[in-house]
C-alpha atoms as a PDB file:
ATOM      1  CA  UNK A   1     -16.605   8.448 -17.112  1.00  0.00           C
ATOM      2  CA  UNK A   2     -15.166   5.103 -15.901  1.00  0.00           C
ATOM      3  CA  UNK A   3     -11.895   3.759 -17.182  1.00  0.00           C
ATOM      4  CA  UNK A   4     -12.018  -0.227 -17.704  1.00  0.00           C
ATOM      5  CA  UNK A   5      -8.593  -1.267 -18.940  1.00  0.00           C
ATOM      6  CA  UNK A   6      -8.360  -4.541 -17.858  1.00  0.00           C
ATOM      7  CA  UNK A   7      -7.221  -6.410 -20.942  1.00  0.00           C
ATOM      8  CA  UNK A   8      -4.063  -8.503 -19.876  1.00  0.00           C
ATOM      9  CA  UNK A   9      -2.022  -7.638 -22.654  1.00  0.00           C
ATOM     10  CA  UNK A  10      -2.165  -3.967 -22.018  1.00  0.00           C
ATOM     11  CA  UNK A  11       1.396  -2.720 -21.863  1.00  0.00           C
ATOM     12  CA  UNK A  12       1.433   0.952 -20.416  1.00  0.00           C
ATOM     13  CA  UNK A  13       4.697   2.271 -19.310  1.00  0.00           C
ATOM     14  CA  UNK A  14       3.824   5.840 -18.335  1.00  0.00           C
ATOM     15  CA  UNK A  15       0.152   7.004 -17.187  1.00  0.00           C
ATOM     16  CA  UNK A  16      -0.310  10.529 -16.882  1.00  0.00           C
ATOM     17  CA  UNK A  17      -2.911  12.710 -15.611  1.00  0.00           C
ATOM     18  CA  UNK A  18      -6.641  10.795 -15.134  1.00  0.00           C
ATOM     19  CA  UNK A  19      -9.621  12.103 -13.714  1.00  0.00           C
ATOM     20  CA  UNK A  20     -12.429   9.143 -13.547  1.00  0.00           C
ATOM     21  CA  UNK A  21     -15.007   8.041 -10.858  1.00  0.00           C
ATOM     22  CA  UNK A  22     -13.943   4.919 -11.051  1.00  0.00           C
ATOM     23  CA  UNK A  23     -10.048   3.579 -12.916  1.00  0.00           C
ATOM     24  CA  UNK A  24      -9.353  -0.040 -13.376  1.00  0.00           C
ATOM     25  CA  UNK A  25      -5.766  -0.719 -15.394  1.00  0.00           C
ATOM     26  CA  UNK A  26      -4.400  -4.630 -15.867  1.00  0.00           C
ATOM     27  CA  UNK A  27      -0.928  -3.558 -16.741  1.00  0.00           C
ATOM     28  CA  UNK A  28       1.792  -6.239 -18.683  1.00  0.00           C
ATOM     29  CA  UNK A  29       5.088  -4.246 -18.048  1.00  0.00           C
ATOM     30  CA  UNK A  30       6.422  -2.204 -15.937  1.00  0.00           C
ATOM     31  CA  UNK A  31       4.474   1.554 -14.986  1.00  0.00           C
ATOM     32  CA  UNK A  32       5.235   4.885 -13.886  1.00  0.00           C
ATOM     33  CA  UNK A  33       2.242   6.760 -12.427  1.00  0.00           C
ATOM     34  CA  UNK A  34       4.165   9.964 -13.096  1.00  0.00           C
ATOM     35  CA  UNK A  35       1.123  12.342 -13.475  1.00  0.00           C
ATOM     36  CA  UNK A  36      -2.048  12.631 -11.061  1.00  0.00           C
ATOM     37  CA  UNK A  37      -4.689   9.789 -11.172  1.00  0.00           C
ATOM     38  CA  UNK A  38      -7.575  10.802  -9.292  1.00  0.00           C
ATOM     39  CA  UNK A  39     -10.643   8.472  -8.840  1.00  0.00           C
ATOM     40  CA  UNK A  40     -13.632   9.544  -6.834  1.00  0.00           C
ATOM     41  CA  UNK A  41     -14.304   6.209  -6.276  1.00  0.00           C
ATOM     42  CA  UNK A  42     -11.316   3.438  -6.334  1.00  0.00           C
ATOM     43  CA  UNK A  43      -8.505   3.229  -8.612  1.00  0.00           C
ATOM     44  CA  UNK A  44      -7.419  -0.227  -8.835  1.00  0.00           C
ATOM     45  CA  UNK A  45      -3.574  -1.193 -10.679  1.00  0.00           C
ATOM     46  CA  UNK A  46      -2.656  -4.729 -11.963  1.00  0.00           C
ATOM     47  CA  UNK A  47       0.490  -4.754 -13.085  1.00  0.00           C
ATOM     48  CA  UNK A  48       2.695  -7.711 -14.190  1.00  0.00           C
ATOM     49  CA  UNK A  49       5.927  -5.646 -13.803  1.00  0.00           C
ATOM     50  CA  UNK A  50       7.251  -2.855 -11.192  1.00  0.00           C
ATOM     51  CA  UNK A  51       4.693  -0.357 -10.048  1.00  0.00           C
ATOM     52  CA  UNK A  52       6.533   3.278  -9.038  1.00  0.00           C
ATOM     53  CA  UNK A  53       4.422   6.007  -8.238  1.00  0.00           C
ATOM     54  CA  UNK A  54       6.944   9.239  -8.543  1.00  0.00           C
ATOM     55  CA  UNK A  55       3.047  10.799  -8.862  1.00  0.00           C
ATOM     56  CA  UNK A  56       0.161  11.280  -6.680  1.00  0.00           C
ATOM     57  CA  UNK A  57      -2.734   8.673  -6.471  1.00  0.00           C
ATOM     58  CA  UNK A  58      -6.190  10.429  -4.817  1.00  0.00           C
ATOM     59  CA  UNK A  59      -9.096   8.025  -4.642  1.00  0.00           C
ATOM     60  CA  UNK A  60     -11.714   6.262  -2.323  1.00  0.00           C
ATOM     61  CA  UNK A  61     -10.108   3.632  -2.477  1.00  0.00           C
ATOM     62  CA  UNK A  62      -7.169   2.220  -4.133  1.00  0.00           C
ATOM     63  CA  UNK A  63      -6.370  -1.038  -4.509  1.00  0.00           C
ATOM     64  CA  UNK A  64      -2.397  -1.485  -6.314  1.00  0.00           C
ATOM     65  CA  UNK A  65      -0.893  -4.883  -6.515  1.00  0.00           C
ATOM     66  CA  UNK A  66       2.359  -5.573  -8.468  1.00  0.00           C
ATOM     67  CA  UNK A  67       5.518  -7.856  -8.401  1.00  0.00           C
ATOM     68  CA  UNK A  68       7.069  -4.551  -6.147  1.00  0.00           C
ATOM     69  CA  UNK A  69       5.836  -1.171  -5.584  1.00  0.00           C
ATOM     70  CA  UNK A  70       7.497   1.780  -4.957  1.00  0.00           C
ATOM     71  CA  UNK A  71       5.774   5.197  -3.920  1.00  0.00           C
ATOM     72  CA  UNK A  72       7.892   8.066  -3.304  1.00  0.00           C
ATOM     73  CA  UNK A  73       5.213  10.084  -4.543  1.00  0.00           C
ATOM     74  CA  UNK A  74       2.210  10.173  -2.880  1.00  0.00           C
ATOM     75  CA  UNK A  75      -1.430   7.879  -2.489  1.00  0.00           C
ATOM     76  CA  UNK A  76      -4.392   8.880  -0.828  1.00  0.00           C
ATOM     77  CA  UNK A  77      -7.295   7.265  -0.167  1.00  0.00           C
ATOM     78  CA  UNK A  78      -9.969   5.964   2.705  1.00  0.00           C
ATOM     79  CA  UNK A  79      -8.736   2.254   2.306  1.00  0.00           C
ATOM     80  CA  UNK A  80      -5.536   1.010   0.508  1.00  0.00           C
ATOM     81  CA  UNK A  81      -4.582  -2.212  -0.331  1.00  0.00           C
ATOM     82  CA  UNK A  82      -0.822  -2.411  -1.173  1.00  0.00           C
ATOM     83  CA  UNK A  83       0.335  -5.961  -2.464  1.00  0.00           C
ATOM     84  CA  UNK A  84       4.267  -6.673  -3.839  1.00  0.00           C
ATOM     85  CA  UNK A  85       4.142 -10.466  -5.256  1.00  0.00           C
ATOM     86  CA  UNK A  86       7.324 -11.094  -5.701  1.00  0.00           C
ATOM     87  CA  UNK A  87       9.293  -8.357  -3.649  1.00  0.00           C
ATOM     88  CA  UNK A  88       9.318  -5.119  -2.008  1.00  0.00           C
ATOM     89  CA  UNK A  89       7.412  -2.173  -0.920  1.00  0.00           C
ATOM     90  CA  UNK A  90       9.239   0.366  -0.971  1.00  0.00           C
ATOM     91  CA  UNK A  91       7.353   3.671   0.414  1.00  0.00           C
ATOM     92  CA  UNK A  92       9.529   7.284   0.888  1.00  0.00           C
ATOM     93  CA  UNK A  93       6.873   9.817  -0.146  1.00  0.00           C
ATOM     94  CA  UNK A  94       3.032  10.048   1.865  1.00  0.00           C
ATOM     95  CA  UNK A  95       1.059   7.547   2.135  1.00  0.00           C
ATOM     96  CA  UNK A  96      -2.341   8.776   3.874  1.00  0.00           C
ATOM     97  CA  UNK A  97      -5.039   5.916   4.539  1.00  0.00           C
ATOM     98  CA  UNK A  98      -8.233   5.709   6.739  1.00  0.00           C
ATOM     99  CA  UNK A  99      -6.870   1.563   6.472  1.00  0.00           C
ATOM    100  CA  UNK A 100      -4.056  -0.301   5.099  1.00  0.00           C
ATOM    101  CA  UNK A 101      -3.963  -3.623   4.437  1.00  0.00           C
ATOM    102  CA  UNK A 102      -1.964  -5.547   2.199  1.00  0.00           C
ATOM    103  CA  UNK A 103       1.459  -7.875   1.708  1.00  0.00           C
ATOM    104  CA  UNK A 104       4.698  -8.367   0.361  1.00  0.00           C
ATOM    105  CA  UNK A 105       6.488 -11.351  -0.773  1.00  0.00           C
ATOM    106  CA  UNK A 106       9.565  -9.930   0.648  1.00  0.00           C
ATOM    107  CA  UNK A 107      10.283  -6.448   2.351  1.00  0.00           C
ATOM    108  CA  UNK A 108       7.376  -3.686   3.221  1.00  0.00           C
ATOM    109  CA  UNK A 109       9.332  -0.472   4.004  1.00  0.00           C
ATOM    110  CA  UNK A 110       6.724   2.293   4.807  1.00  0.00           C
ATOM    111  CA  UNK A 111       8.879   5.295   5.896  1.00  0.00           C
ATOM    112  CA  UNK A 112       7.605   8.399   4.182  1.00  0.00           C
ATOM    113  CA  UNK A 113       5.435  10.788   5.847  1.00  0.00           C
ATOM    114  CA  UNK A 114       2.297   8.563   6.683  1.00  0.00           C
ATOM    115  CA  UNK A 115      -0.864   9.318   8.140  1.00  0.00           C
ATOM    116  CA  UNK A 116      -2.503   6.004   8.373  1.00  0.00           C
ATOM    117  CA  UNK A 117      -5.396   5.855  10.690  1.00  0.00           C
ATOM    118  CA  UNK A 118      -5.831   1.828  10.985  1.00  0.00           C
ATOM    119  CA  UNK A 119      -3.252  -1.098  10.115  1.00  0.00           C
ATOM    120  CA  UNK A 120      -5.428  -3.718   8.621  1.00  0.00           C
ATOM    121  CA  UNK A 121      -4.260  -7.557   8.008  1.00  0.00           C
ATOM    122  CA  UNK A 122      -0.700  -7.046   6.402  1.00  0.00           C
ATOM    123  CA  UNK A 123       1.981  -9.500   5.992  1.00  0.00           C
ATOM    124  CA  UNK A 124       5.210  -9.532   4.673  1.00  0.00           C
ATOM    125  CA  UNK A 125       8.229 -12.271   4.063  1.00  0.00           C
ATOM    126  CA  UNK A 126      11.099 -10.823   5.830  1.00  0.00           C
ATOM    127  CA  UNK A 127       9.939  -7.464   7.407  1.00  0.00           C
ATOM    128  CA  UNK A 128       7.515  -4.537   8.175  1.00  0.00           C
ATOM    129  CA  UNK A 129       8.676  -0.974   9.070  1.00  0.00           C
ATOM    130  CA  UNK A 130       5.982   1.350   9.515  1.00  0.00           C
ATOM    131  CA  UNK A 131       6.423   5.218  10.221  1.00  0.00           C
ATOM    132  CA  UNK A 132       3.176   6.848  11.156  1.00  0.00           C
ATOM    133  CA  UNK A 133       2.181  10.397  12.035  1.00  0.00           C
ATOM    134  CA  UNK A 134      -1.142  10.246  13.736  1.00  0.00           C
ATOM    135  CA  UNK A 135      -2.913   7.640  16.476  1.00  0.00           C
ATOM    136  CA  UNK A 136      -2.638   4.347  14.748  1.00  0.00           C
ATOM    137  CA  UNK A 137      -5.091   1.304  15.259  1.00  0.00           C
ATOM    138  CA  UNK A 138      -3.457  -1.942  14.616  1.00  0.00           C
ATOM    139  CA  UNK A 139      -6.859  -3.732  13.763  1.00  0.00           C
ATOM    140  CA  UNK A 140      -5.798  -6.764  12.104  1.00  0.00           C
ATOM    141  CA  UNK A 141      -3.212  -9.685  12.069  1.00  0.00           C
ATOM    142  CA  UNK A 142       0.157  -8.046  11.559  1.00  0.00           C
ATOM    143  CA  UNK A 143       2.923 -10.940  10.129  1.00  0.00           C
ATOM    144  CA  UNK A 144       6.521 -10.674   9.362  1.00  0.00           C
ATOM    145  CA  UNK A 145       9.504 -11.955  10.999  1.00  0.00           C
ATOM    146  CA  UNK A 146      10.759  -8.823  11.651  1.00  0.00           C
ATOM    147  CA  UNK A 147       8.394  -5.697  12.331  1.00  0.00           C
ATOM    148  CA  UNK A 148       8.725  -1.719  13.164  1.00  0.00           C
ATOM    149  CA  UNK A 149       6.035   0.002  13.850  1.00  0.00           C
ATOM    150  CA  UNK A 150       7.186   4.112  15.151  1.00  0.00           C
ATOM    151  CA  UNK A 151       4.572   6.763  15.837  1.00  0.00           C
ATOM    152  CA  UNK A 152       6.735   8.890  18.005  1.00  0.00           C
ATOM    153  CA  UNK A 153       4.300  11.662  18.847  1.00  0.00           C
ATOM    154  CA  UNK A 154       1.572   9.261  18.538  1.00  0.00           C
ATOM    155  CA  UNK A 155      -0.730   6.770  19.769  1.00  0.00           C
ATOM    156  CA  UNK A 156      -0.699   2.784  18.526  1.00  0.00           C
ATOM    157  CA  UNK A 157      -3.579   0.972  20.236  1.00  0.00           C
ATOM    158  CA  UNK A 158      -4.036  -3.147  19.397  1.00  0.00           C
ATOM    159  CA  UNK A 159      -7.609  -3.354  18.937  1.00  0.00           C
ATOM    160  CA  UNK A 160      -9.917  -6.112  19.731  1.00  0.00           C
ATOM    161  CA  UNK A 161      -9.307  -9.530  17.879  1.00  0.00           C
ATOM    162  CA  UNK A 162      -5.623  -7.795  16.193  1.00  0.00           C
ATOM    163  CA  UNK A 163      -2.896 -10.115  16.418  1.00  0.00           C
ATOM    164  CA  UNK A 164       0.853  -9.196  16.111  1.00  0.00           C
ATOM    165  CA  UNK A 165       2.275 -12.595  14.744  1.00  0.00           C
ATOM    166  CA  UNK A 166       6.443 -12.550  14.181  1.00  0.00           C
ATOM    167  CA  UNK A 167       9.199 -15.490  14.296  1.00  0.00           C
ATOM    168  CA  UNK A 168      11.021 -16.332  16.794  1.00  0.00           C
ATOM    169  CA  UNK A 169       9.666 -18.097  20.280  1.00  0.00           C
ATOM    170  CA  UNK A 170       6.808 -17.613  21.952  1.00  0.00           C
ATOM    171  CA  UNK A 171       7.184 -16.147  25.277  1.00  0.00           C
ATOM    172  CA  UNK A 172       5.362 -17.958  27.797  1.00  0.00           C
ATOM    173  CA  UNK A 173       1.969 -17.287  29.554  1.00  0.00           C
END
């Protein structure tokens, strides 16, 4: 069945293996998703701490916000929704999304083996690296100061209405 765990004093340091339609965890400390966590449906992560997924993450959708996260592990899923409040993503493992969205209050370095089919609205404070391995849709509004984007035997394509926003001056018309 479900898993609701979304009491904010919940203090999980380690979740293992999970098999639910749908998981919902507000964490209060730091978590390792060491084991599998597979969620037919979503699998959503609060945590109050650092989120590191040395694991594998299968769902729908998966929604994982934390102060940073760092996946050298794996997370699957149609849409994902990555968000580091205070600093970094840190991605080395496989990230494989339908879309991606999300932010980071500092860094977002996705470099793993990705197979992300659309970039979504995704910000970050001081930069975005992106490795992909198939076509790539940026479909969104895409902000950092500094951003990387590499699909070497790839496709990117800037769909209708995206917008690639970084600092610096604007060149003119």
């Amino acid at each position: 069945g479900t898993w609701t765990l979304t009491n904010a004093g919940n203090a999980v340091a380690t979740l293992g293996n999970v098999t639910a339609p749908v998981f919902a965890l507000t964490d209060s400390t730091n978590l390792a998703v060491n084991g599998t966590l597979a969620a037919a449906t979503s699998a959503v992560i609060s945590d109050a701490g650092a989120l590191t997924i040395p694991g594998a993450i299968n769902a729908g959708a998966a929604g994982l916000t934390a102060n940073s996260v760092g996946i050298a592990g794996s997370v699957n899923a149609g849409t994902v929704n990555l968000n580091a409040t205070t600093g970094a993503l840190n991605e080395t493992g496989a990230l494989i999304a339908g879309t991606l969205t999300g932010s980071a209050a500092t860094s977002a370095s996705l470099t793993g083996t990705n197979q992300i089919a659309t970039l979504g609205n995704f910000s970050a404070g001081t930069s975005l690296v992106l490795n992909d391995g198939v076509d790539l849709l940026i479909g969104g509004t895409v902000t950092a100061p500094n951003i990387a984007i590499a699909a070497p035997a790839s496709q990117v394509s800037l769909g209708d209405g995206a917008a690639i926003v970084t600092g610096g001056s604007a060149r003119p018309p």
